[in-house]
Structure formats: structure tokens, C-alpha cells
C-alpha atoms as a PDB file:
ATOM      1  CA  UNK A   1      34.770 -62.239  32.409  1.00  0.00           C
ATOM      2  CA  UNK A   2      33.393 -59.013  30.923  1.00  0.00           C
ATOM      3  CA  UNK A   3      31.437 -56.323  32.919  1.00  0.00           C
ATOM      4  CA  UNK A   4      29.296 -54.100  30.591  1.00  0.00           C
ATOM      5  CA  UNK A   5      28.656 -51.036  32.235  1.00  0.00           C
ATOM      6  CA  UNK A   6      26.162 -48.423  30.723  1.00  0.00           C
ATOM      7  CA  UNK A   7      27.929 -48.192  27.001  1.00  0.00           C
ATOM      8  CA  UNK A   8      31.235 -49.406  28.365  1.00  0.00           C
ATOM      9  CA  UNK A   9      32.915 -52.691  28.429  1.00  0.00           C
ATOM     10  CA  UNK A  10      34.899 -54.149  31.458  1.00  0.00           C
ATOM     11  CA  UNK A  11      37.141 -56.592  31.603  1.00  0.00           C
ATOM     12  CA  UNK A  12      37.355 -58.425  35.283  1.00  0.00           C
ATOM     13  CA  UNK A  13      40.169 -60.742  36.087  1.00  0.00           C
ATOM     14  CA  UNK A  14      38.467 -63.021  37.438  1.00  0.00           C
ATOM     15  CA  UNK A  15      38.782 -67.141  36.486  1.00  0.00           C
ATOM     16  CA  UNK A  16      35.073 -68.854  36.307  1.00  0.00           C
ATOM     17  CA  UNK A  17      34.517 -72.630  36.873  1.00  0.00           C
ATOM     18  CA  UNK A  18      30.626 -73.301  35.605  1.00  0.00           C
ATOM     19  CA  UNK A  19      28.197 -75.554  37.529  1.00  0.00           C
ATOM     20  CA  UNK A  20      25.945 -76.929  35.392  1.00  0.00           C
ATOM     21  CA  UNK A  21      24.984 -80.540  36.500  1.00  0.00           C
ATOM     22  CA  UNK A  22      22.970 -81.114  39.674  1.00  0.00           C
ATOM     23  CA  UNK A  23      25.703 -82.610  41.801  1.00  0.00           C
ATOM     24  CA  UNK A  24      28.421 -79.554  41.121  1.00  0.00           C
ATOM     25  CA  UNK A  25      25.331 -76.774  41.779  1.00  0.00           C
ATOM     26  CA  UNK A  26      24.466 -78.740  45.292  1.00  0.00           C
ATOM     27  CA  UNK A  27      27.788 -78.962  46.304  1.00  0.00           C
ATOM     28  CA  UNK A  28      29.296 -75.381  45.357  1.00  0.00           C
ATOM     29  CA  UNK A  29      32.113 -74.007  47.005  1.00  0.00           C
ATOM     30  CA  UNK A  30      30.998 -75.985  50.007  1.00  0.00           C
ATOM     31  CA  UNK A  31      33.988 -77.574  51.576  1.00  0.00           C
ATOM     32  CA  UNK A  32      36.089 -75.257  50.511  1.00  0.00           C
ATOM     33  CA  UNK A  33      38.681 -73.613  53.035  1.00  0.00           C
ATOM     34  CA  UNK A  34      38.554 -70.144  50.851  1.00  0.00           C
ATOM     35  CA  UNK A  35      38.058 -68.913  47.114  1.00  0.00           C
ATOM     36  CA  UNK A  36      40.972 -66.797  45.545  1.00  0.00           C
ATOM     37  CA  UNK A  37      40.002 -63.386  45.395  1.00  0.00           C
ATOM     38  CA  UNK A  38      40.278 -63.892  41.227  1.00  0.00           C
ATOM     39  CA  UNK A  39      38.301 -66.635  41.032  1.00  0.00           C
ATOM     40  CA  UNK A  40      34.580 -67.945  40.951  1.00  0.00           C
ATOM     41  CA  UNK A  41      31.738 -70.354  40.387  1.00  0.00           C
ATOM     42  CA  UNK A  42      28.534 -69.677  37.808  1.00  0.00           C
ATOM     43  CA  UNK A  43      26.485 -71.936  38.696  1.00  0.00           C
ATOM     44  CA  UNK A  44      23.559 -72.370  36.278  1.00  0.00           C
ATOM     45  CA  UNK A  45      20.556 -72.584  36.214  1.00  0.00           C
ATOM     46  CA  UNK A  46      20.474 -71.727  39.554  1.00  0.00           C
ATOM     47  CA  UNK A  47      18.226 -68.961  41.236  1.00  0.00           C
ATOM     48  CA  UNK A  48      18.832 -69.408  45.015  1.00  0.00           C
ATOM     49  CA  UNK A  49      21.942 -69.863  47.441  1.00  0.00           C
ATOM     50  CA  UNK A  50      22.647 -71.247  50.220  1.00  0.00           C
ATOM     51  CA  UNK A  51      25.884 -70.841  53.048  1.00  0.00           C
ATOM     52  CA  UNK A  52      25.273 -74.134  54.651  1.00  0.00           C
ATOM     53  CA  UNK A  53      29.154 -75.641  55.463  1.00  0.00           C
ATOM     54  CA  UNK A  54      30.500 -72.639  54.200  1.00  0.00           C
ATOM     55  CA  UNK A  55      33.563 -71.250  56.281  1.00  0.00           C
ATOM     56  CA  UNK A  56      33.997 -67.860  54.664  1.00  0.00           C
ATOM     57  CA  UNK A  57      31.679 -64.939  53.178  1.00  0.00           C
ATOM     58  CA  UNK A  58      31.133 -64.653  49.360  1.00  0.00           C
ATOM     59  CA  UNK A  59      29.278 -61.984  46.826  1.00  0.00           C
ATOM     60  CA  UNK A  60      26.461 -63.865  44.988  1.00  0.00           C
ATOM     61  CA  UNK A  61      25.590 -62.188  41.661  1.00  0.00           C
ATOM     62  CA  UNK A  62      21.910 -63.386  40.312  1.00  0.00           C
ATOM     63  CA  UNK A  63      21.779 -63.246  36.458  1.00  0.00           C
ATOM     64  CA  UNK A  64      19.037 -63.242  34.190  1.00  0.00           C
ATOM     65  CA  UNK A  65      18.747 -65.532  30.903  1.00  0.00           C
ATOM     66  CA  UNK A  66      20.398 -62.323  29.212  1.00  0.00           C
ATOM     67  CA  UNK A  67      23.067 -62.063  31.940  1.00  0.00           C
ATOM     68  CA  UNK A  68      22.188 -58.767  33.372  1.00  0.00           C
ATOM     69  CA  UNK A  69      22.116 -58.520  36.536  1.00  0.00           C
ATOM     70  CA  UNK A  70      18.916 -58.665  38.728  1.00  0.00           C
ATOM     71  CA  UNK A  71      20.331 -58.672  42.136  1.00  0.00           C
ATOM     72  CA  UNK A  72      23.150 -58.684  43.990  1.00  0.00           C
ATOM     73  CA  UNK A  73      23.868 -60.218  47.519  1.00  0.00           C
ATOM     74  CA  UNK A  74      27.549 -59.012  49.310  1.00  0.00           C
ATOM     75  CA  UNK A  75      29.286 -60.183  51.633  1.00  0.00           C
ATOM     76  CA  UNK A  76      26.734 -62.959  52.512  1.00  0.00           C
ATOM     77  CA  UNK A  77      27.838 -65.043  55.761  1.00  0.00           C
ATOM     78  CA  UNK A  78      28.334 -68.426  56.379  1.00  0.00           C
ATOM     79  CA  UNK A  79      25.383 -70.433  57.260  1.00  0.00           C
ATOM     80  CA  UNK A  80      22.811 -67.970  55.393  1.00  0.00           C
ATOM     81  CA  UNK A  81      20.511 -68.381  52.632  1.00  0.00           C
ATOM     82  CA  UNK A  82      18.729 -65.954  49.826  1.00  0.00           C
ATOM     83  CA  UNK A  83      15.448 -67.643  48.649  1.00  0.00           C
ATOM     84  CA  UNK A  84      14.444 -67.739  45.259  1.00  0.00           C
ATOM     85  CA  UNK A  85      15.239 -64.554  42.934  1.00  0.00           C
ATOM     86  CA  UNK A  86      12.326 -63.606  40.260  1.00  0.00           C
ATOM     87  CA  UNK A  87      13.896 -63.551  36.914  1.00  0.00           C
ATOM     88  CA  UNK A  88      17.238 -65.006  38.185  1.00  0.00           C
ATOM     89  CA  UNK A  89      18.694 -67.895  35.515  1.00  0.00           C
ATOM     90  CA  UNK A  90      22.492 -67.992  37.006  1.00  0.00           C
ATOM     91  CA  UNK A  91      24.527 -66.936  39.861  1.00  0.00           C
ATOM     92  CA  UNK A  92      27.944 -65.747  40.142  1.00  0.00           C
ATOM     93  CA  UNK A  93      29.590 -66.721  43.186  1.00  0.00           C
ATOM     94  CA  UNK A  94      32.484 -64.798  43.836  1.00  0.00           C
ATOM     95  CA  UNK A  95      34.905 -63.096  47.028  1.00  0.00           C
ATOM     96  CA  UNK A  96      33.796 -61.290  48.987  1.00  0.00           C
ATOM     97  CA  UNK A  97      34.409 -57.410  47.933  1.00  0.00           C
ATOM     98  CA  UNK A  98      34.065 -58.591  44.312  1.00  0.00           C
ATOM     99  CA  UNK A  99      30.518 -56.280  44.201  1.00  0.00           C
ATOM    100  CA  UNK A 100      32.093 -53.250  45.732  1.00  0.00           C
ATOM    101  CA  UNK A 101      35.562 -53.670  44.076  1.00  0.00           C
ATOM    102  CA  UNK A 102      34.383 -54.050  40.709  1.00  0.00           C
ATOM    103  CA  UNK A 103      31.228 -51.546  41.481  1.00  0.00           C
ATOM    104  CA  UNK A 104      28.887 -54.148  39.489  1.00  0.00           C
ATOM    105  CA  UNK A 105      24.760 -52.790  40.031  1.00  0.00           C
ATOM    106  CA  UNK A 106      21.411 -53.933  38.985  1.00  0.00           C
ATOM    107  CA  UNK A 107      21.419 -53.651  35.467  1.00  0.00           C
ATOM    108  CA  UNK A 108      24.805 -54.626  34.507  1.00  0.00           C
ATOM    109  CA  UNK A 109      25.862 -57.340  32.011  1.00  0.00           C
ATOM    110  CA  UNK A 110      28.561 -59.796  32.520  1.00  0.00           C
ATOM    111  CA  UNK A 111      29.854 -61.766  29.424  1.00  0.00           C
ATOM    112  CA  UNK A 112      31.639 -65.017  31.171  1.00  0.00           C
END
């Protein structure tokens, strides 16, 4: 995954699995005793999240049909939700700390 950073270029370590049919998007990381700090899910097109079943915190990164970011949601607990994002095409589901770790803002384009 790249991070492009005002005129620089990023690369994260980070492994992506894609979402992209109804049944992988609904189910997520659901389930799922943890995600590996290096690892994620892009699920697309997808412009909402939810934490329902979910036994551990994640950073959600909304993406638009460019992949710049539009918002970003850290640390988000189990059992919560973030409604519909204007402009958001994709999310980034990652660990928790990914945001902050990796200082991604508003504005940023990831390359996955």
C-alpha cells in the first residue's frame, strides 16, 4: 500500500485483502479474534461501517473514487457504527493506531 503525502510517496507495510462482493463487505472482519497490526480489509464500494460482533477496535479509512481520503475514524470500538460518509467510495479497515502511526489526514492518497 502506498501513502501519498503532499508531493511525497509512502510506502506502508501493510497486506490488503479487498471486499468486493456483498457477502465479504457484510461480513468484514466480523468474527475475527484480532487483525495483525500489518494487515487490512478495503472493502469496496462501501461508505459506512459497522462494529457489530466485533471483539477489538480498528481505524476505518473512508476513500473517495480517487482514493484520497475524506475521513478518517480511529480507534473505533466494538459495537459502534459511522453512518454514511458523503463522497466516500471505499474503506480501509485497518489496526488500531494505523491513523496515528502512519500520520495519514484528510487529503491523503493511498495507492493499494
Amino acid at each position: 500500500m502506498i501513502l501519498y503525502k503532499q508531493g511525497s510517496q509512502i510506502l506502508l507495510p501493510i497486506e490488503i485483502k479487498k471486499a468486493d462482493h456483498f457477502a465479504g463487505r457484510l461480513a468484514g472482519l466480523m468474527f475475527r479474534r484480532e487483525l495483525q497490526s500489518k494487515t487490512g480489509l478495503w472493502l469496496v464500494p462501501c461508505n459506512s461501517v459497522h462494529m457489530f460482533f466485533m471483539r477489538f477496535p480498528i481505524d476505518a479509512v473512508f476513500l473517495d473514487d480517487r482514493n484520497r481520503v475524506v475521513k478518517l475514524a480511529a480507534n473505533l470500538p466494538p459495537w459502534s457504527f459511522i453512518p454514511p460518509v458523503r463522497k466516500a467510495h471505499s474503506v480501509l479497515e485497518l489496526a488500531a493506531g494505523t491513523i496515528d502511526n502512519f500520520q495519514i489526514e484528510e487529503g491523503d492518497r493511498i495507492v493499494v
